[in-house]
PDB file of N, CA and C in Angstrom:
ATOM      1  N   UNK A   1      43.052  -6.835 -39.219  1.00  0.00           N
ATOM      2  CA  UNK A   1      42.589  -7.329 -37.950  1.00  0.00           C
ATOM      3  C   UNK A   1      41.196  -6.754 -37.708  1.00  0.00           C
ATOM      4  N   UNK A   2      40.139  -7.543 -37.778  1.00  0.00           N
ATOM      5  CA  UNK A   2      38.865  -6.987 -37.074  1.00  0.00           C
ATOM      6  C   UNK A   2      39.105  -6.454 -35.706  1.00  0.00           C
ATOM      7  N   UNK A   3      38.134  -5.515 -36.073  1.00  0.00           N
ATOM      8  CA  UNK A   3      37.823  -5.329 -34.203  1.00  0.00           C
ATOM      9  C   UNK A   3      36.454  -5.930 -33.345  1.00  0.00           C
ATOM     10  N   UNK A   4      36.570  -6.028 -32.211  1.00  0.00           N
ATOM     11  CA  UNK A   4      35.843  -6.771 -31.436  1.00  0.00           C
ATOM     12  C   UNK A   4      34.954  -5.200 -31.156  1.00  0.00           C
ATOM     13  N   UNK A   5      33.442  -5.657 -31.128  1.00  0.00           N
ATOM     14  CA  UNK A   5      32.517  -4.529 -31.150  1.00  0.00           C
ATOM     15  C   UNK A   5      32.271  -3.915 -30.117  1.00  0.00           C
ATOM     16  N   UNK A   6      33.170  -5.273 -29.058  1.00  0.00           N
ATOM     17  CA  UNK A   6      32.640  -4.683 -27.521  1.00  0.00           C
ATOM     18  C   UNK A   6      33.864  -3.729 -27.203  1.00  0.00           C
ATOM     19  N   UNK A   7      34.634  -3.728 -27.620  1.00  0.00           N
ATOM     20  CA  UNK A   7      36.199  -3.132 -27.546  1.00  0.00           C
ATOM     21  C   UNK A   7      35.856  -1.694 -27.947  1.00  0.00           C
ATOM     22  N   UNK A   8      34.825  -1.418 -28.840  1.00  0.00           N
ATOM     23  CA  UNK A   8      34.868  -0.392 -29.592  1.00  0.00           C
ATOM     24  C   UNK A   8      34.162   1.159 -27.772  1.00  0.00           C
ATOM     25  N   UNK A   9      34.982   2.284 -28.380  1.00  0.00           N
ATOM     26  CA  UNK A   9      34.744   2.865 -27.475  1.00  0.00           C
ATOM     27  C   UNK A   9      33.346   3.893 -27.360  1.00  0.00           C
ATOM     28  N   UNK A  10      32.656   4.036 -26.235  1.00  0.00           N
ATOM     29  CA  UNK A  10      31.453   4.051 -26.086  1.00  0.00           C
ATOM     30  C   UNK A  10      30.967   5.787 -26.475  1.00  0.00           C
ATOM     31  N   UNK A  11      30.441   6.312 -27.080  1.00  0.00           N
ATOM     32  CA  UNK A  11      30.170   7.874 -27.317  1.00  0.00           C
ATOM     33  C   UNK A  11      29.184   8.055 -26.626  1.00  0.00           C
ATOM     34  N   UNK A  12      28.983   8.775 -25.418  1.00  0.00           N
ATOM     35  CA  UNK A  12      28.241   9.371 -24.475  1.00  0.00           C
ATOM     36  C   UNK A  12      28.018  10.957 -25.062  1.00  0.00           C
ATOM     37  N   UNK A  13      26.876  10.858 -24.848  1.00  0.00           N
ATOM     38  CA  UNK A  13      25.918  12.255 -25.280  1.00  0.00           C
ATOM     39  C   UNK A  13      25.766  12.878 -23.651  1.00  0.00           C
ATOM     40  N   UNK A  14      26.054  14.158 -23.509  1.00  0.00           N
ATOM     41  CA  UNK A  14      25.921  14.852 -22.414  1.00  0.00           C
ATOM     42  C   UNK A  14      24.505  15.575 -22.632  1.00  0.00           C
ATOM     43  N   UNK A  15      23.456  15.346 -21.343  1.00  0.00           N
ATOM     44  CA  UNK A  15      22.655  15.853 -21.876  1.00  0.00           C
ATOM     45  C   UNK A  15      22.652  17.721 -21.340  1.00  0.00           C
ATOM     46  N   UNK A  16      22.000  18.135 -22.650  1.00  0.00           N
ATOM     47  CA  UNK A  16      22.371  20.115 -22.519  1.00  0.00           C
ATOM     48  C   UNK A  16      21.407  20.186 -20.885  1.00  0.00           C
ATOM     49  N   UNK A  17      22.674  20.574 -20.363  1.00  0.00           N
ATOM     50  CA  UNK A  17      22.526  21.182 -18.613  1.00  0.00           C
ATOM     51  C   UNK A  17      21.876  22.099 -18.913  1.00  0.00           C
ATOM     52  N   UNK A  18      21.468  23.296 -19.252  1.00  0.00           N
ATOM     53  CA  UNK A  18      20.661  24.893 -19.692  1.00  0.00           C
ATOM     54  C   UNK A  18      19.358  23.924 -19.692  1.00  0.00           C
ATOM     55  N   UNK A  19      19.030  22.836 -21.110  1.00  0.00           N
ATOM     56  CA  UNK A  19      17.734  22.248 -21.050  1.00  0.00           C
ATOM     57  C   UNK A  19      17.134  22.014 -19.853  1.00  0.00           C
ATOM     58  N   UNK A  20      18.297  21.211 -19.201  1.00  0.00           N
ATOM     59  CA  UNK A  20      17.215  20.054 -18.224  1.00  0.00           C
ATOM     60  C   UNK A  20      16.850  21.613 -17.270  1.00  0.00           C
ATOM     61  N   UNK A  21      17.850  22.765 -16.868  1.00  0.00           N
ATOM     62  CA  UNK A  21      17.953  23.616 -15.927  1.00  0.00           C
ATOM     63  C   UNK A  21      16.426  24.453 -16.084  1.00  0.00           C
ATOM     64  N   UNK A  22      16.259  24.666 -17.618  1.00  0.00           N
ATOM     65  CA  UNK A  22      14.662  25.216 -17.579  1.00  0.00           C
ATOM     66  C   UNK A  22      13.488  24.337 -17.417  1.00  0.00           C
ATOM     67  N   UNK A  23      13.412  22.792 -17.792  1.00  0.00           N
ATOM     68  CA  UNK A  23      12.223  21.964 -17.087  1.00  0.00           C
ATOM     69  C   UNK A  23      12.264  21.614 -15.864  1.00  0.00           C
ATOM     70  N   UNK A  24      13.569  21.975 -15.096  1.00  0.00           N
ATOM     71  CA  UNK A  24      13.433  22.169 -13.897  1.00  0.00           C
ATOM     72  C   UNK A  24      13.158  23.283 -12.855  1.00  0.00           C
ATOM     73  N   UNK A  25      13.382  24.607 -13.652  1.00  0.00           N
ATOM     74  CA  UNK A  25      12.364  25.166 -13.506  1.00  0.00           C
ATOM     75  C   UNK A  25      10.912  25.672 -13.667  1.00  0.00           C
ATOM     76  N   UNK A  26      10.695  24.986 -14.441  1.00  0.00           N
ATOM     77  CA  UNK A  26       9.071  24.885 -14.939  1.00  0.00           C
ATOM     78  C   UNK A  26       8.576  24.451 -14.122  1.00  0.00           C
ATOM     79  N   UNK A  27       9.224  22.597 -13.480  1.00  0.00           N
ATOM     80  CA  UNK A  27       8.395  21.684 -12.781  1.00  0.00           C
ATOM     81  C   UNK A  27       8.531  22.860 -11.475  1.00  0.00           C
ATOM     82  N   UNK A  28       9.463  23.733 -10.903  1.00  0.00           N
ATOM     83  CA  UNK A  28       9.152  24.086  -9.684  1.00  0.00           C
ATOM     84  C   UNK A  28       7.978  25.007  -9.510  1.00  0.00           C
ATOM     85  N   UNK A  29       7.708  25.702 -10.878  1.00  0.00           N
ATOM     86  CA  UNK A  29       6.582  26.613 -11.024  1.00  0.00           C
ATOM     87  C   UNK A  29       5.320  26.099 -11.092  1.00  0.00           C
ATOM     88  N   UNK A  30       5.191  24.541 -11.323  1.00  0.00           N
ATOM     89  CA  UNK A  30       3.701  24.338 -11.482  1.00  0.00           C
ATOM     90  C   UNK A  30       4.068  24.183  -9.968  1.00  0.00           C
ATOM     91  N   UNK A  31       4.969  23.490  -9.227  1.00  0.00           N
ATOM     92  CA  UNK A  31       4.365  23.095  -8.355  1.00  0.00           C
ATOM     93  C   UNK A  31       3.973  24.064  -7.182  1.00  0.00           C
ATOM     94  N   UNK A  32       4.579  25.835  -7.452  1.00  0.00           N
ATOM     95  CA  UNK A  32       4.601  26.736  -6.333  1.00  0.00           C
ATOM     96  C   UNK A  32       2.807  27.158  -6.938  1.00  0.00           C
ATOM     97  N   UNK A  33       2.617  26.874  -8.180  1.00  0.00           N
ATOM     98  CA  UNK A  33       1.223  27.446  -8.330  1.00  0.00           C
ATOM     99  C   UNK A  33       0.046  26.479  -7.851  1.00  0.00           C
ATOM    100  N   UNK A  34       0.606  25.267  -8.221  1.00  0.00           N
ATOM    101  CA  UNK A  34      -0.525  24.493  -7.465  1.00  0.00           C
ATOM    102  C   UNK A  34      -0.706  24.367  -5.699  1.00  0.00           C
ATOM    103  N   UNK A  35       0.802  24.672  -5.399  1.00  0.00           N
ATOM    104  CA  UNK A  35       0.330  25.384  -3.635  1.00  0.00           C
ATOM    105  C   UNK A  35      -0.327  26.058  -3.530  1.00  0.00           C
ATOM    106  N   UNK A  36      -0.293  27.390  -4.350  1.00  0.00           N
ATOM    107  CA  UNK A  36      -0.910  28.681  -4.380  1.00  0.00           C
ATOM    108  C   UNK A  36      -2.290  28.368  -4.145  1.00  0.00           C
ATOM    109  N   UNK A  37      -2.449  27.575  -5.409  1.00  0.00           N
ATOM    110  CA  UNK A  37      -4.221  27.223  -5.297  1.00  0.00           C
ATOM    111  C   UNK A  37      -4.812  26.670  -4.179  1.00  0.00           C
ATOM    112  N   UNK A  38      -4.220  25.296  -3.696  1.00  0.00           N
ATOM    113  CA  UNK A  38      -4.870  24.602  -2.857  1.00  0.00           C
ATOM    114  C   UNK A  38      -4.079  25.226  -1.466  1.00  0.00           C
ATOM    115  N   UNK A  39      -3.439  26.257  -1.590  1.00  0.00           N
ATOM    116  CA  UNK A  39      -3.735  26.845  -0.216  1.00  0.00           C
ATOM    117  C   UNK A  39      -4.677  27.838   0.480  1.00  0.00           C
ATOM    118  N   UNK A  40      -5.694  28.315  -0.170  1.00  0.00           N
ATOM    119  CA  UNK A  40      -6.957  29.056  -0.298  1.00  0.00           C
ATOM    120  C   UNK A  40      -7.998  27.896   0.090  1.00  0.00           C
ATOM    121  N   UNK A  41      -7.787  26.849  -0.679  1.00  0.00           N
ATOM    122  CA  UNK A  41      -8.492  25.698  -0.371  1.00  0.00           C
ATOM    123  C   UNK A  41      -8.918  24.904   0.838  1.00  0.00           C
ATOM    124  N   UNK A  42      -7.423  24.876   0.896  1.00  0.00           N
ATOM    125  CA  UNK A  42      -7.519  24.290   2.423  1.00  0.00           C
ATOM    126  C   UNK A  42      -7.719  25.128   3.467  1.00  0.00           C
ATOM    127  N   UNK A  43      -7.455  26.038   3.536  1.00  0.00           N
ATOM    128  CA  UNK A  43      -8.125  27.428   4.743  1.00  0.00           C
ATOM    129  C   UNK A  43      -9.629  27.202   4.892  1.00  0.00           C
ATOM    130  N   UNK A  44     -10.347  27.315   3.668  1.00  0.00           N
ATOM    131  CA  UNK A  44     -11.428  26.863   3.515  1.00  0.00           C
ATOM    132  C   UNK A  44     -12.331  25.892   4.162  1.00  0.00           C
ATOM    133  N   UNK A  45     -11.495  24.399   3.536  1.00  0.00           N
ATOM    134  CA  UNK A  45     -11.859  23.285   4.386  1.00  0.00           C
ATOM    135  C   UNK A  45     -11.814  23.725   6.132  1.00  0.00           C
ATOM    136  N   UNK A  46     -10.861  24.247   6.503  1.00  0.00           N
ATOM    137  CA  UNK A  46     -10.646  24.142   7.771  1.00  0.00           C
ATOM    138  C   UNK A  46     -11.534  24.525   8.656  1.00  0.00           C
ATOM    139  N   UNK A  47     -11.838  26.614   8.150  1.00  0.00           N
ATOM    140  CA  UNK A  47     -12.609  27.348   8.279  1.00  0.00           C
ATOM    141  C   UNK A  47     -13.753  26.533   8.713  1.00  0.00           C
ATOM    142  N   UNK A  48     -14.580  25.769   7.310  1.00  0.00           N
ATOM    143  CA  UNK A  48     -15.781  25.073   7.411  1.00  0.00           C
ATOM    144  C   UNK A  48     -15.547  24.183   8.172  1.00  0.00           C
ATOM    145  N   UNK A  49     -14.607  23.223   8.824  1.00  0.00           N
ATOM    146  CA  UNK A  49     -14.607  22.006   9.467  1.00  0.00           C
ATOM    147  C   UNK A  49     -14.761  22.918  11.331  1.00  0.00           C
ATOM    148  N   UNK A  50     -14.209  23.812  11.176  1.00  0.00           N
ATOM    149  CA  UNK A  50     -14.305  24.820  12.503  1.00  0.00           C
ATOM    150  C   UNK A  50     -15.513  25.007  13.004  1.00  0.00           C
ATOM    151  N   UNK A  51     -16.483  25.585  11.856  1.00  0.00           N
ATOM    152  CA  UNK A  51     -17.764  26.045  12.074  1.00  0.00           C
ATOM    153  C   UNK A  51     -18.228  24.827  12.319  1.00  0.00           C
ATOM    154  N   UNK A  52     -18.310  23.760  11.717  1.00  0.00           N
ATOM    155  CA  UNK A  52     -19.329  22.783  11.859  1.00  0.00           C
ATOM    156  C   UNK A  52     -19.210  22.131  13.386  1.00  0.00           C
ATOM    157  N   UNK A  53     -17.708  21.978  14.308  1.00  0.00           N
ATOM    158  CA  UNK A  53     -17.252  21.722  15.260  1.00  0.00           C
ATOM    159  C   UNK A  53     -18.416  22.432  16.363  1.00  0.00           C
ATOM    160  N   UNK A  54     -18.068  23.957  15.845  1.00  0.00           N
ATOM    161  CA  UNK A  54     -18.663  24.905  16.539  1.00  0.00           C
ATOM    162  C   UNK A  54     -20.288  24.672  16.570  1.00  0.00           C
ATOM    163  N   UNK A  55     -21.121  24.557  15.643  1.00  0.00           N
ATOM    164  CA  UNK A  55     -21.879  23.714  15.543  1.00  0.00           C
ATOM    165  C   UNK A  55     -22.793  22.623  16.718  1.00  0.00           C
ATOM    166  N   UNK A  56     -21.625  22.049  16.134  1.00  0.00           N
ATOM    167  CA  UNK A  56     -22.036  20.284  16.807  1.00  0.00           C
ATOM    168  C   UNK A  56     -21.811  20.743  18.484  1.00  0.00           C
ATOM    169  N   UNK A  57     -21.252  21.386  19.072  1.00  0.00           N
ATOM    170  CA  UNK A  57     -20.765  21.977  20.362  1.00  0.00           C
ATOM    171  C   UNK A  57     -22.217  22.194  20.718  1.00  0.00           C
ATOM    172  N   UNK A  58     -22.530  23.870  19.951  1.00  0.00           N
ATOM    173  CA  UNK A  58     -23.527  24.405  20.464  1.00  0.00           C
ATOM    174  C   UNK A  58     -24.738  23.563  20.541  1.00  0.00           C
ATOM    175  N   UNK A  59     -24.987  22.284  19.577  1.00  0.00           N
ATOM    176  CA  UNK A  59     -26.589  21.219  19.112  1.00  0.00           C
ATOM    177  C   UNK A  59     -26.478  20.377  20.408  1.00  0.00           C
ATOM    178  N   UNK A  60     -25.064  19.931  21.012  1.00  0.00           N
ATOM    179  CA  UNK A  60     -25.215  18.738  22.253  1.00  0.00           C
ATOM    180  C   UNK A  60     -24.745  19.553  23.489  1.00  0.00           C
ATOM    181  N   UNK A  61     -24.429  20.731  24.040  1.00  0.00           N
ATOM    182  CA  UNK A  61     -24.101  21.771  24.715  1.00  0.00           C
ATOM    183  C   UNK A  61     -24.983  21.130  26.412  1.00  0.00           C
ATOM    184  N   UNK A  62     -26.422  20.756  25.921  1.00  0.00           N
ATOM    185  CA  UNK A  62     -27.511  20.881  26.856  1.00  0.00           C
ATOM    186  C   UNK A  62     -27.377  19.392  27.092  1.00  0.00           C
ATOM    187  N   UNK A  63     -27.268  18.490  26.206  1.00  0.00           N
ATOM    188  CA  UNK A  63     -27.103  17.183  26.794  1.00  0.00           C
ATOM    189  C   UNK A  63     -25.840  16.770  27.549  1.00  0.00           C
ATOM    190  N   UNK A  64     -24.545  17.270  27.332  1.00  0.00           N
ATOM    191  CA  UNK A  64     -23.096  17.111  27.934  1.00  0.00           C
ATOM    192  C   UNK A  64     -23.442  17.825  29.275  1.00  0.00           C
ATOM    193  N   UNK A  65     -24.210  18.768  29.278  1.00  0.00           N
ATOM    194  CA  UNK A  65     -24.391  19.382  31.055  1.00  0.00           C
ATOM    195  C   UNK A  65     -25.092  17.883  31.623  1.00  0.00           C
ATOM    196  N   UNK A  66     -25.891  16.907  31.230  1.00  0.00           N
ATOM    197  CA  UNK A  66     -26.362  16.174  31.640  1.00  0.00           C
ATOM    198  C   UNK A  66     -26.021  14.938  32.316  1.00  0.00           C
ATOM    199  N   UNK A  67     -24.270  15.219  31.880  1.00  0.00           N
ATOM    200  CA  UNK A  67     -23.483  14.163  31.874  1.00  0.00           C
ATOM    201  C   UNK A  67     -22.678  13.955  33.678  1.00  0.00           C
ATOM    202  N   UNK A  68     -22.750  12.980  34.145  1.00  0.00           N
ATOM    203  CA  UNK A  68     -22.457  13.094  35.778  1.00  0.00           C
ATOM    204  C   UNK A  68     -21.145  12.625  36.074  1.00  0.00           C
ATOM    205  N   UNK A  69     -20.123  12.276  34.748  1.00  0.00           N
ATOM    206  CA  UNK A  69     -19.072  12.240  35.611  1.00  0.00           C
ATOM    207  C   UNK A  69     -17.970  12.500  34.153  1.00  0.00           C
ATOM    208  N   UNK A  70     -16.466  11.968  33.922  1.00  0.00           N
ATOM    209  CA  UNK A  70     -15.707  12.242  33.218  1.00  0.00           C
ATOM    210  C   UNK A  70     -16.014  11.199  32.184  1.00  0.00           C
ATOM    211  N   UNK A  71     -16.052  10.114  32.650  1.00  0.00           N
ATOM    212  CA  UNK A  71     -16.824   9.185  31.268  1.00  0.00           C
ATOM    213  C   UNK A  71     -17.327   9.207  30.987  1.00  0.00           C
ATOM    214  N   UNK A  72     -18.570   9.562  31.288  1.00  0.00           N
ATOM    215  CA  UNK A  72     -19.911  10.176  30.382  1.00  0.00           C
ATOM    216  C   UNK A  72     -19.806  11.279  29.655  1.00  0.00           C
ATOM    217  N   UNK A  73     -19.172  11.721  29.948  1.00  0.00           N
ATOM    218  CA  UNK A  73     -18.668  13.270  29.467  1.00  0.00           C
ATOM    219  C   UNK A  73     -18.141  12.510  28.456  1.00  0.00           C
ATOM    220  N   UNK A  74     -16.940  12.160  27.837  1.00  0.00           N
ATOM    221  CA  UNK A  74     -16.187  11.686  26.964  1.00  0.00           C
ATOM    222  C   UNK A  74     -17.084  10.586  26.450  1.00  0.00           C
ATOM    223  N   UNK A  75     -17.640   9.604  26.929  1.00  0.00           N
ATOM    224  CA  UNK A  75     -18.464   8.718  26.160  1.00  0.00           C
ATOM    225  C   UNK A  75     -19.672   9.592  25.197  1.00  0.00           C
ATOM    226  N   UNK A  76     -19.757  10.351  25.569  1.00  0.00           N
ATOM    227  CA  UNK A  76     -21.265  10.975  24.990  1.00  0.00           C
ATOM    228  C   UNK A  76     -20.606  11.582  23.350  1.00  0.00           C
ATOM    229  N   UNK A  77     -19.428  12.520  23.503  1.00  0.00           N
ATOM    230  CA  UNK A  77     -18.690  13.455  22.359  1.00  0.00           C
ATOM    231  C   UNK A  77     -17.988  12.243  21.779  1.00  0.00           C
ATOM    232  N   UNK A  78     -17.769  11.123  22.137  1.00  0.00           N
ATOM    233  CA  UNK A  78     -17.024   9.959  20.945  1.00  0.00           C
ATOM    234  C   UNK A  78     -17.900   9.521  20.714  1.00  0.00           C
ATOM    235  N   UNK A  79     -19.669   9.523  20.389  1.00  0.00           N
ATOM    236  CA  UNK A  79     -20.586   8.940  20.071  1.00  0.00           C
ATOM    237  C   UNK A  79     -21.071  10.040  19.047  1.00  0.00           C
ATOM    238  N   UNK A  80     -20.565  11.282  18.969  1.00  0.00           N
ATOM    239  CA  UNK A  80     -21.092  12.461  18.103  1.00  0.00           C
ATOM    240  C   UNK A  80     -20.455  11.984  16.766  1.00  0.00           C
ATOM    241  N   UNK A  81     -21.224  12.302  15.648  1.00  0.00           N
ATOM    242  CA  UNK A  81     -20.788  12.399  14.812  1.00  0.00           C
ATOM    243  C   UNK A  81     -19.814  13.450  14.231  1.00  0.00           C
ATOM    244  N   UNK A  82     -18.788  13.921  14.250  1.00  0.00           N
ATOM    245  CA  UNK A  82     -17.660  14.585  13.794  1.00  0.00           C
ATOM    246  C   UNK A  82     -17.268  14.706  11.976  1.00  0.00           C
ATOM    247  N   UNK A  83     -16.957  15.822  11.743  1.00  0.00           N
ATOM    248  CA  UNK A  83     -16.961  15.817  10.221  1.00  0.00           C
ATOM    249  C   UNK A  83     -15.551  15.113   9.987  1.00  0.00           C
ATOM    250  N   UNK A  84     -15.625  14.480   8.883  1.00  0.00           N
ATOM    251  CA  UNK A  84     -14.166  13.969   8.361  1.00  0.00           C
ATOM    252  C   UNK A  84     -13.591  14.857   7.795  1.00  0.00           C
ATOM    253  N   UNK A  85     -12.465  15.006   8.778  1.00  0.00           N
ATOM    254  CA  UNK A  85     -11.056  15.849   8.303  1.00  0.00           C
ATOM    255  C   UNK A  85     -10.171  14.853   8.093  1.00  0.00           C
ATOM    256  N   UNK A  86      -8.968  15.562   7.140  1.00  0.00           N
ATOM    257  CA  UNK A  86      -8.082  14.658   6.607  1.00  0.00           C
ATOM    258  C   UNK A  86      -7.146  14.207   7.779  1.00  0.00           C
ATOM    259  N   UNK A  87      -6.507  13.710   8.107  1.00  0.00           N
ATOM    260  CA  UNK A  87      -5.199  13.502   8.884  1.00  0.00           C
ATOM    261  C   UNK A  87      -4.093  14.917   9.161  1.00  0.00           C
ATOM    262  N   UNK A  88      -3.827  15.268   7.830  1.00  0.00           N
ATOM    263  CA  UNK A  88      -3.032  16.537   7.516  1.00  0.00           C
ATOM    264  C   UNK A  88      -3.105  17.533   7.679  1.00  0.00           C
ATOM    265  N   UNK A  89      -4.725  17.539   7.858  1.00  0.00           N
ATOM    266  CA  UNK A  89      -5.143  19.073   8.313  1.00  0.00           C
ATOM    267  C   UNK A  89      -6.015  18.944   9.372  1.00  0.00           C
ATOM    268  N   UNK A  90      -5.797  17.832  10.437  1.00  0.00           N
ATOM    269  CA  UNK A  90      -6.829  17.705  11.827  1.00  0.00           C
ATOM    270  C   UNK A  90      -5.946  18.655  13.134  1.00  0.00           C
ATOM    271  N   UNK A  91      -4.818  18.229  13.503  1.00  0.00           N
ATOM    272  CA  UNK A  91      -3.558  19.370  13.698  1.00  0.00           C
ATOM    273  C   UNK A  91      -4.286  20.690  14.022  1.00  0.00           C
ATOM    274  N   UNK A  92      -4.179  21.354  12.219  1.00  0.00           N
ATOM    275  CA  UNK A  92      -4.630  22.581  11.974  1.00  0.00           C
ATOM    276  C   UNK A  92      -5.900  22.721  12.213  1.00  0.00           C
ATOM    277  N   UNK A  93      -6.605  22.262  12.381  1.00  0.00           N
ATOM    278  CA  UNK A  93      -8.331  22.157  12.343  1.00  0.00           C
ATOM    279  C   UNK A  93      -8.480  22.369  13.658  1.00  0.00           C
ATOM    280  N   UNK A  94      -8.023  21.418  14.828  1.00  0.00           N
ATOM    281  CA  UNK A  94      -8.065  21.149  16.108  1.00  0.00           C
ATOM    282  C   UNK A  94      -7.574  22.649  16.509  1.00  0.00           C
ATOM    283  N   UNK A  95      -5.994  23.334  16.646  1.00  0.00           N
ATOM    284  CA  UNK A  95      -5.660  23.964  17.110  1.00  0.00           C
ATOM    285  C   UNK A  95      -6.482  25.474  16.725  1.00  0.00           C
ATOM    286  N   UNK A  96      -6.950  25.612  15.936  1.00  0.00           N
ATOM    287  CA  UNK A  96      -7.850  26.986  15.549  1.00  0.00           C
ATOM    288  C   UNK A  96      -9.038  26.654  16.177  1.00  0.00           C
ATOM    289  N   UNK A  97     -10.052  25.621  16.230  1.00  0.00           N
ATOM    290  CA  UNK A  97     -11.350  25.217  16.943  1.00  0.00           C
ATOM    291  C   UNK A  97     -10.864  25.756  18.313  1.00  0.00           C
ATOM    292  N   UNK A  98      -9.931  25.001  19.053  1.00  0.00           N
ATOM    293  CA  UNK A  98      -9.740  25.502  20.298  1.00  0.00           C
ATOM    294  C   UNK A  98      -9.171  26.879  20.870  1.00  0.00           C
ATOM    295  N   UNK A  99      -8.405  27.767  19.955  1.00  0.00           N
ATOM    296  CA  UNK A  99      -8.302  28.897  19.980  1.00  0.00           C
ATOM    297  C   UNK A  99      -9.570  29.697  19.699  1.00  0.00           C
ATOM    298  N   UNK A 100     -10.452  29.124  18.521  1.00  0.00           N
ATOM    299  CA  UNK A 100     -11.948  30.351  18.985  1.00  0.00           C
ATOM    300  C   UNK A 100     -12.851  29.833  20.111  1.00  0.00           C
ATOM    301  N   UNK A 101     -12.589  28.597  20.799  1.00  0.00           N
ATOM    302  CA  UNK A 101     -13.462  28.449  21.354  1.00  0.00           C
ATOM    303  C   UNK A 101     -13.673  29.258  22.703  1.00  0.00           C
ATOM    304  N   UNK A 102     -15.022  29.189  23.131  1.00  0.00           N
ATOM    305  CA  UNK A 102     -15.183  30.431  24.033  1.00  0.00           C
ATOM    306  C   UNK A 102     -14.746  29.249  25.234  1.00  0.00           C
ATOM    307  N   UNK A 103     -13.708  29.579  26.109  1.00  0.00           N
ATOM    308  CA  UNK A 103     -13.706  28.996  27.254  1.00  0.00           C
ATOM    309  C   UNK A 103     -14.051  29.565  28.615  1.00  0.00           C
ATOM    310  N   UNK A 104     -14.031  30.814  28.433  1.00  0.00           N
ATOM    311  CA  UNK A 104     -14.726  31.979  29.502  1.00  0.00           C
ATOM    312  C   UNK A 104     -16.202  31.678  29.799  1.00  0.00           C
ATOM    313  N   UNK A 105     -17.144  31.338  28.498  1.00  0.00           N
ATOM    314  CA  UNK A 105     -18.484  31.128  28.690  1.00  0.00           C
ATOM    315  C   UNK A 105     -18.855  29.723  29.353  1.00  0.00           C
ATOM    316  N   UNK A 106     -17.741  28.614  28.639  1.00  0.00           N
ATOM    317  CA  UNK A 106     -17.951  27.403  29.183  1.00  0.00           C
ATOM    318  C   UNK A 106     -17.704  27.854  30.969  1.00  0.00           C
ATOM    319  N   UNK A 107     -16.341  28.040  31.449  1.00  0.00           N
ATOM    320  CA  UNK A 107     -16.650  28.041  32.550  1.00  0.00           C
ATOM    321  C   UNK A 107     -17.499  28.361  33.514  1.00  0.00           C
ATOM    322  N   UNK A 108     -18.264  29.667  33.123  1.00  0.00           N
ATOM    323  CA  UNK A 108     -19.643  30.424  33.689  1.00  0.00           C
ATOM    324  C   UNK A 108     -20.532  29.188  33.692  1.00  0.00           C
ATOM    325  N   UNK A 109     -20.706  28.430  32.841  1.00  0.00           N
ATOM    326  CA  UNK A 109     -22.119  26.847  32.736  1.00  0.00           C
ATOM    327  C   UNK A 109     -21.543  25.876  34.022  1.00  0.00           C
ATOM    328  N   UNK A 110     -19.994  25.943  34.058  1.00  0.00           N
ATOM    329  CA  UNK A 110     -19.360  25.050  35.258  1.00  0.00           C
ATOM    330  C   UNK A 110     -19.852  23.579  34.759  1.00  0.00           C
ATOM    331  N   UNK A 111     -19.877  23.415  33.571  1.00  0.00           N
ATOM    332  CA  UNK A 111     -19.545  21.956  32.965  1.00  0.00           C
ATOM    333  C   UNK A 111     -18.996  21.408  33.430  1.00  0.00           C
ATOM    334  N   UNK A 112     -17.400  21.558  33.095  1.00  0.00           N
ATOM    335  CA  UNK A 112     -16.038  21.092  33.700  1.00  0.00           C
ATOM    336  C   UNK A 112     -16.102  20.501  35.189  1.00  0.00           C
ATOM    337  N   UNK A 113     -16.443  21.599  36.101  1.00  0.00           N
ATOM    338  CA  UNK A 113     -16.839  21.539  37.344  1.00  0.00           C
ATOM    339  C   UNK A 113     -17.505  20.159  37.877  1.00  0.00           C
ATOM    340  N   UNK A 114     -18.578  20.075  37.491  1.00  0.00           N
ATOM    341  CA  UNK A 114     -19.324  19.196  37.798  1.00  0.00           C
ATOM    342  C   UNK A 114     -18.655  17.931  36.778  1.00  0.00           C
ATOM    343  N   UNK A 115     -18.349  18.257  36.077  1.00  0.00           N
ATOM    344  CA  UNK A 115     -17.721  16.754  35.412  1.00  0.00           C
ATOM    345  C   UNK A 115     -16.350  16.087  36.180  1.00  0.00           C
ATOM    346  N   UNK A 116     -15.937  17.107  35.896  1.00  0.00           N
ATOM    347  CA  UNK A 116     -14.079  16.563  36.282  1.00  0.00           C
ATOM    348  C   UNK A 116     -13.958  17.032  37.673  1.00  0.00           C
TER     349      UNK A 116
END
């Protein structure tokens, strides 16, 4: 009696669990080192995206006093040119800018005041 080939029963290879267990730890090691790296990196970016904020503040400082009400105020700083930050790190960028920013000195100019 032949046998039918599809009948015949199937030999499954297990693949060695230990193997896959060390390229899976490999892949977790590149990927904790490539955090490593580009997390120096991105401090960096931020750092610099901070300063330049800080910057652009202090260059239009004298023209925003010039400004006579809340829309002008806001129309004038959405007309500034702003550095491109990523999406991912605007968050982080934003919340450190406004933590160094001096808000003690702004109030002494009474910007705010006269704006809002």
């Amino acid at each position: 009696m032949s046998k039918n080939p599809f009948e015949q029963p199937i030999k499954r290879e297990e693949p060695p669990i230990e193997e896959m267990r060390k390229k899976l730890d490999k892949a977790k090691k590149m990927v904790e080192g490539v955090k490593e790296r580009w997390k120096d990196k991105i401090e960096e970016f931020v750092e610099e995206s901070v300063k330049k904020l800080k910057k652009l503040w202090e260059e239009n400082e004298e023209e925003a006093r010039k400004k006579k009400n809340r829309n002008e105020f806001f129309s004038f700083f959405s007309s500034l040119h702003l550095p491109e930050i990523p999406p991912f790190l605007l968050e982080r960028t934003s919340n450190k800018f406004l933590k160094e920013f001096d808000w003690k000195e702004l109030e002494k100019k009474e910007i705010f005041l006269k704006v809002f």
